[in-house]
C-alpha atoms as a PDB file:
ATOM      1  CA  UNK A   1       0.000   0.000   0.000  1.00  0.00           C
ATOM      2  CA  UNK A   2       2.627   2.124   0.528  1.00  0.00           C
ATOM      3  CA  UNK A   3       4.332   2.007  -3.212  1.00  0.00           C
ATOM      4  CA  UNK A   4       0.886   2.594  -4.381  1.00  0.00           C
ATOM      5  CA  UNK A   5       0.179   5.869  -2.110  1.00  0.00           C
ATOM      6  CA  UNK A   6       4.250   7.100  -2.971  1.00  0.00           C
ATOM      7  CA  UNK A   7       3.644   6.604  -6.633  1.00  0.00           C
ATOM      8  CA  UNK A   8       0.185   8.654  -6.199  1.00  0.00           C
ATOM      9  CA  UNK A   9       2.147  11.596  -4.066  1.00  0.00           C
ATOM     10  CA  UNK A  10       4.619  11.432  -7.078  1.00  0.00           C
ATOM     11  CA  UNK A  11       1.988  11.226 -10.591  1.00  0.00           C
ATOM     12  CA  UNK A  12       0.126  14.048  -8.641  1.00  0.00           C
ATOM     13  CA  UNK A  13       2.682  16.182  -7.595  1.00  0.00           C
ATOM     14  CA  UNK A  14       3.952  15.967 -11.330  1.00  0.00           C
ATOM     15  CA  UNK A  15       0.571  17.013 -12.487  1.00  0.00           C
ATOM     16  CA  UNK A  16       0.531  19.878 -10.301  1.00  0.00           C
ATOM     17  CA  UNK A  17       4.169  21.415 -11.031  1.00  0.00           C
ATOM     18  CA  UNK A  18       3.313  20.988 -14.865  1.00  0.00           C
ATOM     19  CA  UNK A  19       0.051  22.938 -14.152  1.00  0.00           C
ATOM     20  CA  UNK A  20       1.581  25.202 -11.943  1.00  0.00           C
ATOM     21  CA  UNK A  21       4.645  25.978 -14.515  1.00  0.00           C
ATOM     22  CA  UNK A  22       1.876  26.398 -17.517  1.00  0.00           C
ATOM     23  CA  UNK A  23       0.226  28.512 -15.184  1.00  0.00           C
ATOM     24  CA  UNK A  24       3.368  31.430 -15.073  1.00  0.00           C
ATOM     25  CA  UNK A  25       3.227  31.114 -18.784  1.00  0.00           C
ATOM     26  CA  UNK A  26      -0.506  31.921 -18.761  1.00  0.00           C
ATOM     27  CA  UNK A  27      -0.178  34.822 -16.284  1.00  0.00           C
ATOM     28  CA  UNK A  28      -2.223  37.783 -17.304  1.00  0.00           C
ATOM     29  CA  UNK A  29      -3.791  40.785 -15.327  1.00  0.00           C
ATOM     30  CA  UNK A  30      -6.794  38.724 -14.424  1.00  0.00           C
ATOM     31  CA  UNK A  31      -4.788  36.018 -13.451  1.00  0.00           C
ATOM     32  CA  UNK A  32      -2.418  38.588 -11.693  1.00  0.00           C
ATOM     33  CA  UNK A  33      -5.378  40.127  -9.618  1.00  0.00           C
ATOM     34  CA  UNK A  34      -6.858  36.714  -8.866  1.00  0.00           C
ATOM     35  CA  UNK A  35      -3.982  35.314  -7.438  1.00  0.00           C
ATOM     36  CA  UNK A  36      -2.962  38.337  -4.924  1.00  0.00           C
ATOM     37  CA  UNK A  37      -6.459  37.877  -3.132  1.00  0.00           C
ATOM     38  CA  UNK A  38      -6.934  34.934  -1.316  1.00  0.00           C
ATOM     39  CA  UNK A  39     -10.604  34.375  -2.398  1.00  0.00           C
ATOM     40  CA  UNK A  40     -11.105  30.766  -4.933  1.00  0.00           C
ATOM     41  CA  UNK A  41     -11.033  30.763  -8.683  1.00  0.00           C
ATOM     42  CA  UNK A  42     -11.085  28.593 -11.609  1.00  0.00           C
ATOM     43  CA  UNK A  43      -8.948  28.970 -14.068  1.00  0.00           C
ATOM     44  CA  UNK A  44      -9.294  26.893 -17.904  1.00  0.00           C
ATOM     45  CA  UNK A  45      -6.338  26.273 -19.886  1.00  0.00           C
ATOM     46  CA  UNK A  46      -7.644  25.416 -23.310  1.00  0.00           C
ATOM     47  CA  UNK A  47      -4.441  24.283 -25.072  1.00  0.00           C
ATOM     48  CA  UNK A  48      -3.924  21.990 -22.048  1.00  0.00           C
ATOM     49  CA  UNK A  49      -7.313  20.467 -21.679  1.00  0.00           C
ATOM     50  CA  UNK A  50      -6.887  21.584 -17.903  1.00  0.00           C
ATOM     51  CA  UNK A  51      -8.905  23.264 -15.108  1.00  0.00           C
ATOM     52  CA  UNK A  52      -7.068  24.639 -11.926  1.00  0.00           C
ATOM     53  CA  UNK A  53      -9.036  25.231  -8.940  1.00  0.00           C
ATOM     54  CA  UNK A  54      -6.953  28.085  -7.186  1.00  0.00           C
ATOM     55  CA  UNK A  55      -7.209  30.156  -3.488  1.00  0.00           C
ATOM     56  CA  UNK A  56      -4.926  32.619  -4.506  1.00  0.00           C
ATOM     57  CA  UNK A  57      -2.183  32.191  -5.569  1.00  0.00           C
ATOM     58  CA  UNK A  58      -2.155  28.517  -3.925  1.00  0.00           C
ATOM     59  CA  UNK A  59      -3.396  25.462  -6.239  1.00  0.00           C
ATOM     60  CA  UNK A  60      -6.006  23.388  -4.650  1.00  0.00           C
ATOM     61  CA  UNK A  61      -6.630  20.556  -7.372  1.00  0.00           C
ATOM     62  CA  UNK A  62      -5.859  20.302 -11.221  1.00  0.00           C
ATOM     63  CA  UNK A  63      -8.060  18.475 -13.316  1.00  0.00           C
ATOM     64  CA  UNK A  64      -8.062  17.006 -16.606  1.00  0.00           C
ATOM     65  CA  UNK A  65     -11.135  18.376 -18.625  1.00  0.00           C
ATOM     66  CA  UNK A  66     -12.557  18.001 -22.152  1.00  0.00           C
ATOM     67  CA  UNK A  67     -13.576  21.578 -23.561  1.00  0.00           C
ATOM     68  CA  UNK A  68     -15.382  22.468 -26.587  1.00  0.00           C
ATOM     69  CA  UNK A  69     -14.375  21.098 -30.408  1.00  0.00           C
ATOM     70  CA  UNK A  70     -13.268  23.915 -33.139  1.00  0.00           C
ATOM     71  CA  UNK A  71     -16.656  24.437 -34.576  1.00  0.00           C
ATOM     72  CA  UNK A  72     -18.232  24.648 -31.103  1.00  0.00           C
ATOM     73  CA  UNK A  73     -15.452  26.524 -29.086  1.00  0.00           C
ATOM     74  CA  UNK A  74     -15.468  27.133 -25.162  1.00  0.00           C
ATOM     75  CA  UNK A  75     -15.438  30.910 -24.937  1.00  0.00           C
ATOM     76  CA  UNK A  76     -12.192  32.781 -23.427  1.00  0.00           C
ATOM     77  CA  UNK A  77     -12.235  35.849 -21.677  1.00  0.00           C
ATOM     78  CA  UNK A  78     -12.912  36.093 -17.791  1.00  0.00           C
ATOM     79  CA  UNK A  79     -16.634  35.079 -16.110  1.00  0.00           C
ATOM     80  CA  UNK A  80     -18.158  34.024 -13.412  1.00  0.00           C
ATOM     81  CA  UNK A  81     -20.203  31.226 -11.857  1.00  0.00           C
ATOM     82  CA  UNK A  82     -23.910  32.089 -12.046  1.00  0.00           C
ATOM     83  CA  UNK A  83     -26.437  29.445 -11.620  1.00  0.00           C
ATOM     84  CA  UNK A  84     -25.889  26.041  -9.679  1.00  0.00           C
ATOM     85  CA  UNK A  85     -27.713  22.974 -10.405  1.00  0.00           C
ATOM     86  CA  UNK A  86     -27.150  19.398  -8.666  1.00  0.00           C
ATOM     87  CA  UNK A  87     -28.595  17.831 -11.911  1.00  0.00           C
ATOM     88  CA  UNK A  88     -29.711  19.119 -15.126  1.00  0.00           C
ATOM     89  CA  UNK A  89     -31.077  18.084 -18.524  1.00  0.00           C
ATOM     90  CA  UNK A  90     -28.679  19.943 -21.208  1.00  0.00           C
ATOM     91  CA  UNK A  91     -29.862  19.731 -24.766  1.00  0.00           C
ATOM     92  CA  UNK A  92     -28.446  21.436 -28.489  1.00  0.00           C
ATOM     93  CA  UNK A  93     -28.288  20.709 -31.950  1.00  0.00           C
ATOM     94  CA  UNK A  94     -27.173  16.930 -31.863  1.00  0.00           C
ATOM     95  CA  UNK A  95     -27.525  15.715 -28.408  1.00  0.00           C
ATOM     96  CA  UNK A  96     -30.030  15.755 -25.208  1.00  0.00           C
ATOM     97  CA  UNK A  97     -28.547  14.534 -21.870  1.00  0.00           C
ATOM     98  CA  UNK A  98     -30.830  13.783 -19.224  1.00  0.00           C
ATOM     99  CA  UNK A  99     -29.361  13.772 -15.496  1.00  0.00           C
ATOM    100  CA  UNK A 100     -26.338  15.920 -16.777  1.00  0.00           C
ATOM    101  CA  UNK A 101     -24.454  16.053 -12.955  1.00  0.00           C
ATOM    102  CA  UNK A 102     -23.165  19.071 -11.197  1.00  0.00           C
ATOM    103  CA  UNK A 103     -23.497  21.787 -13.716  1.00  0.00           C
ATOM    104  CA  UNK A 104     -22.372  25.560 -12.997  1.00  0.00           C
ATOM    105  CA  UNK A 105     -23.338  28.058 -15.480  1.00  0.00           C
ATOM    106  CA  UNK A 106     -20.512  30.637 -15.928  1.00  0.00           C
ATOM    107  CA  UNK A 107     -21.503  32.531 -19.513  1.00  0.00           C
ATOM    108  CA  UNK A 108     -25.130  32.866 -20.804  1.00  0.00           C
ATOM    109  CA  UNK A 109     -26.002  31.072 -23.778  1.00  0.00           C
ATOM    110  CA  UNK A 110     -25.791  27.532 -21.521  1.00  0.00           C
ATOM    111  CA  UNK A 111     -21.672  27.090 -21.818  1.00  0.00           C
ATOM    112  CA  UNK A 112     -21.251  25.375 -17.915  1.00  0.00           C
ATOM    113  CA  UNK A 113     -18.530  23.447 -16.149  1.00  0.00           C
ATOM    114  CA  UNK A 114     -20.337  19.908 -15.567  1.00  0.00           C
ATOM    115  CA  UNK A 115     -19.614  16.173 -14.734  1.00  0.00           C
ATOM    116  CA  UNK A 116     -19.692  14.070 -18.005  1.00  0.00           C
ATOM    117  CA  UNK A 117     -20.675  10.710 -17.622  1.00  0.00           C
ATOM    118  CA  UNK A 118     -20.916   9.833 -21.533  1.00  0.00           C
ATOM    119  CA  UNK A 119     -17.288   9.646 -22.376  1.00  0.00           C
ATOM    120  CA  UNK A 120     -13.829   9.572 -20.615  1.00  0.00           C
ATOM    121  CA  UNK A 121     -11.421  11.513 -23.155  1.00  0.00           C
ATOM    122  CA  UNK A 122     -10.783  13.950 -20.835  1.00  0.00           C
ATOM    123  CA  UNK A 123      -7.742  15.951 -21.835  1.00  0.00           C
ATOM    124  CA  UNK A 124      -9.377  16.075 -25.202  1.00  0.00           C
ATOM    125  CA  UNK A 125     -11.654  18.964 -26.764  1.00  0.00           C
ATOM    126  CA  UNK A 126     -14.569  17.087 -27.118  1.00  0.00           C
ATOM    127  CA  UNK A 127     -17.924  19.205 -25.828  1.00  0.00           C
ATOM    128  CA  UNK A 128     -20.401  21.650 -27.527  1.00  0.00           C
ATOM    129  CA  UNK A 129     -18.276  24.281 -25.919  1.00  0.00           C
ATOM    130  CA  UNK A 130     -18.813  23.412 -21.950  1.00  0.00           C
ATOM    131  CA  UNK A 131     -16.078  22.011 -19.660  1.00  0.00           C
ATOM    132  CA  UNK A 132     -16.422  18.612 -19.176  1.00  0.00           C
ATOM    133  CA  UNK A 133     -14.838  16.770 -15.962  1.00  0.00           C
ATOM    134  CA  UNK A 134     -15.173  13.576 -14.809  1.00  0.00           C
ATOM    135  CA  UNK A 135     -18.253  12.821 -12.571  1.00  0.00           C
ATOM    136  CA  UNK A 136     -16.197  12.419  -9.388  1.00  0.00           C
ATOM    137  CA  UNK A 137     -14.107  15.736 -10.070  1.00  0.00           C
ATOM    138  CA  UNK A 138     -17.510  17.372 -10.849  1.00  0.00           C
ATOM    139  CA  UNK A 139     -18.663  16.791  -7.765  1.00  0.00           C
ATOM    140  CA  UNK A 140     -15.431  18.079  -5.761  1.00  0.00           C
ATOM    141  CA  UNK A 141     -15.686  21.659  -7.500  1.00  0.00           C
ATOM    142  CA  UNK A 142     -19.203  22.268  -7.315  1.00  0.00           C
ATOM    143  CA  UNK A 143     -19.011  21.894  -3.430  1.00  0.00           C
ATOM    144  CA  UNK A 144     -16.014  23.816  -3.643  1.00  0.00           C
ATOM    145  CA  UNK A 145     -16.793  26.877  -5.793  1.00  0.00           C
ATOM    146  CA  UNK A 146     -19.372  28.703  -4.842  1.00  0.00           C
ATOM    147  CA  UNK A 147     -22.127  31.200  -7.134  1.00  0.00           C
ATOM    148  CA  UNK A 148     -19.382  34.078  -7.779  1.00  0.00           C
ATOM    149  CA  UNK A 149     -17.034  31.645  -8.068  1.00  0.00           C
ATOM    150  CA  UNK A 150     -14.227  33.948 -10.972  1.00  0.00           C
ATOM    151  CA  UNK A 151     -13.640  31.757 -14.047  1.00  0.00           C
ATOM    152  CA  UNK A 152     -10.782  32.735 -16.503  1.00  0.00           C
ATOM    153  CA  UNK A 153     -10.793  30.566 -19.438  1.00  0.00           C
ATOM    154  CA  UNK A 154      -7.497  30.761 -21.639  1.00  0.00           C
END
């Protein structure tokens, strides 16, 4: 058990220092201002496939995520959590999902973080322009991030 939890500490401390180093490369005044209060945020690195949940300038949790194809992009600029729902019927041109889990609404025109429970690419674009995580990750963020919750997507 104890190889098992070492090689864990290691694959996730990896995984954080490669988010963390992207991060510096991403820095921008938003992401300057975020990280000197010590308030929670969510950044979304596109390129990356990856979401970093953030209290200041302190990671909490990085997260592979699958984010919209080119024809239906995930939007960039700098929003913020809106509307909470435990579970939520989502529906667009080519697909209805019933029971979609943990969905935060951070732009109007229904792009939302969410749980995805109809595919595990994460770490590949592969949504109508939402952030997909996986169901268990889902669930960690929308207990952690409350309505208000800053979301810069890059």
């Amino acid at each position: 058990m104890r190889v098992h939890n070492s090689i864990h500490r290691r694959t996730l401390l990896r995984a954080m220092l490669s988010a963390a180093a992207l991060t510096l490369l991403a820095r921008t005044p938003a992401i300057a201002e975020a990280q000197q209060s010590r308030k929670r945020w969510i950044q979304v690195l596109l390129r990356q496939q990856r979401l970093i949940a953030w209290e200041g300038n302190r990671m909490v949790r990085s997260i592979a995520v699958s984010t919209g194809r080119a024809r239906t992009p995930t939007p960039r600029g700098r929003f913020r959590i809106y509307r909470k729902y435990p579970k939520l019927r989502m529906r667009g041109p080519g697909y209805d999902l019933p029971n979609v889990p943990y969905v935060m609404f951070f732009r109007a025109g229904g792009y939302a973080i969410h749980g995805a429970y109809w595919h595990n690419n994460f770490g590949r674009p592969m949504s109508h322009g939402c952030i997909n995580l996986p169901i268990g990750e889902a669930a960690w963020l929308y207990r952690w991030a409350p309505i208000g919750t800053p979301v810069i997507i890059q």
